[in-house]
Protein backbone atom coordinates (compact mmCIF):
# COMPACT_ATOMS: atom_id res chain seq x y z
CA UNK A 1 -62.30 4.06 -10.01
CA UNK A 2 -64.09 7.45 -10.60
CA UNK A 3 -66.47 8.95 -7.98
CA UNK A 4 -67.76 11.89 -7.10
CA UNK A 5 -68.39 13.64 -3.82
CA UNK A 6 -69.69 16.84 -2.39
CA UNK A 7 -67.54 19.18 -0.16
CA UNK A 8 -68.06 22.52 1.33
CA UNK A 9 -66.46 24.90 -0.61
CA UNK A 10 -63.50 25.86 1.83
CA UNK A 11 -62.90 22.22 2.63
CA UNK A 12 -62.34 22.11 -1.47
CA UNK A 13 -59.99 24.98 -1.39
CA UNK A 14 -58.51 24.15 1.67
CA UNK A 15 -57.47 20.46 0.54
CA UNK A 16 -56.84 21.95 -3.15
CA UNK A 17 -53.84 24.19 -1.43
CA UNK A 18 -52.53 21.28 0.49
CA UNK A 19 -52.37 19.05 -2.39
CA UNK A 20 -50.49 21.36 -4.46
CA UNK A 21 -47.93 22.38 -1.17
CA UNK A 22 -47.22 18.37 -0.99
CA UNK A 23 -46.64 18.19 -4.48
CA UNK A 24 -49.85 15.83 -4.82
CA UNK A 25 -52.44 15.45 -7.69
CA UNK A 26 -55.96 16.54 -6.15
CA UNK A 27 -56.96 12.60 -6.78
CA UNK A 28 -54.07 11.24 -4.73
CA UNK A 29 -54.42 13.71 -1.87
CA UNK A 30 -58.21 12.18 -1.42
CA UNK A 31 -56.96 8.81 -1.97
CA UNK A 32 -54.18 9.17 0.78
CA UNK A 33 -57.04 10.78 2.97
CA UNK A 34 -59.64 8.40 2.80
CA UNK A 35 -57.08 5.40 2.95
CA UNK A 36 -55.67 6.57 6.60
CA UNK A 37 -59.03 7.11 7.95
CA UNK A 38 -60.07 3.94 6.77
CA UNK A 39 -57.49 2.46 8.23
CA UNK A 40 -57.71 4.59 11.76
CA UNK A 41 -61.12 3.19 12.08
CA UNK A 42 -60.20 -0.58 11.28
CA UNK A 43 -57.96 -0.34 14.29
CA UNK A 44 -61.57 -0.84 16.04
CA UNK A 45 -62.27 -3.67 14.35
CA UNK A 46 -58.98 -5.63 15.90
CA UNK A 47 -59.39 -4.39 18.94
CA UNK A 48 -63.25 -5.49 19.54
CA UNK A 49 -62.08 -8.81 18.25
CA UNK A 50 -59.40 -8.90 20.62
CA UNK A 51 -61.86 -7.80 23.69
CA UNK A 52 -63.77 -10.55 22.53
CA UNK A 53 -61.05 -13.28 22.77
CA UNK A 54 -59.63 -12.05 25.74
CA UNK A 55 -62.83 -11.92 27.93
CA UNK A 56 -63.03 -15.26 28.34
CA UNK A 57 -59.55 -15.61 29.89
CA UNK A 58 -58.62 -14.72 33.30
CA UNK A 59 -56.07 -12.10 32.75
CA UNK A 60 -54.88 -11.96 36.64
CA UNK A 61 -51.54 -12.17 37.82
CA UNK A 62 -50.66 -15.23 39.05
CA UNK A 63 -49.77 -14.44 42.89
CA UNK A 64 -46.18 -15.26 42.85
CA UNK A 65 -45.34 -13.25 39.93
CA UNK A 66 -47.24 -10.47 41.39
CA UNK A 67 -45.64 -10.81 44.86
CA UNK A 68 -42.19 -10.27 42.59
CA UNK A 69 -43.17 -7.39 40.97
CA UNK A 70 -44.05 -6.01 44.16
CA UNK A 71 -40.48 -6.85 45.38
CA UNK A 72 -38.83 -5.46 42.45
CA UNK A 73 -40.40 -2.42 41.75
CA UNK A 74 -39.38 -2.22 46.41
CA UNK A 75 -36.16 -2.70 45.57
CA UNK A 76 -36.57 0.04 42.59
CA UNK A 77 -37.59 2.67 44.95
CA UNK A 78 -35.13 2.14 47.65
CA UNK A 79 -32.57 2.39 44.89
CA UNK A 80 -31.19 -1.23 45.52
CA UNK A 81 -30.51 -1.79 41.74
């Protein structure tokens, strides 16, 4: 699809060099761009969903695997392993 967009003249030039130092046409430097932050902000997305599904569970440590952890990461520091 064709679009068009305004930029600040610098951030033109700027991306115009980069393009051309990756070996990139202009279009597929502004493709690649807008793709990855797309995708950085969908992380979001998963992880309110996941907040969401995992508020309703109790997330504690049962006691005896707790009281093992405990014991191992003992042993850990007095250099038993």
């Amino acid at each position: 699809m064709k679009t068009a967009v305004s930029l600040p003249d610098d951030l033109f030039e700027n991306a115009d060099v980069l393009a051309e130092k990756l070996g990139l046409s202009r279009s597929a430097l502004y493709a690649t761009a807008v793709a990855e932050f797309v995708a950085k902000h969908r992380g979001g997305d998963v992880t309110a969903r996941l907040d969401a599904v995992y508020e309703k569970s109790d997330s504690r440590v049962a006691k005896n695997l707790r009281r093992a952890q405990v014991q191992s990461v003992m042993k850990d520091e007095r250099g038993d392993w």
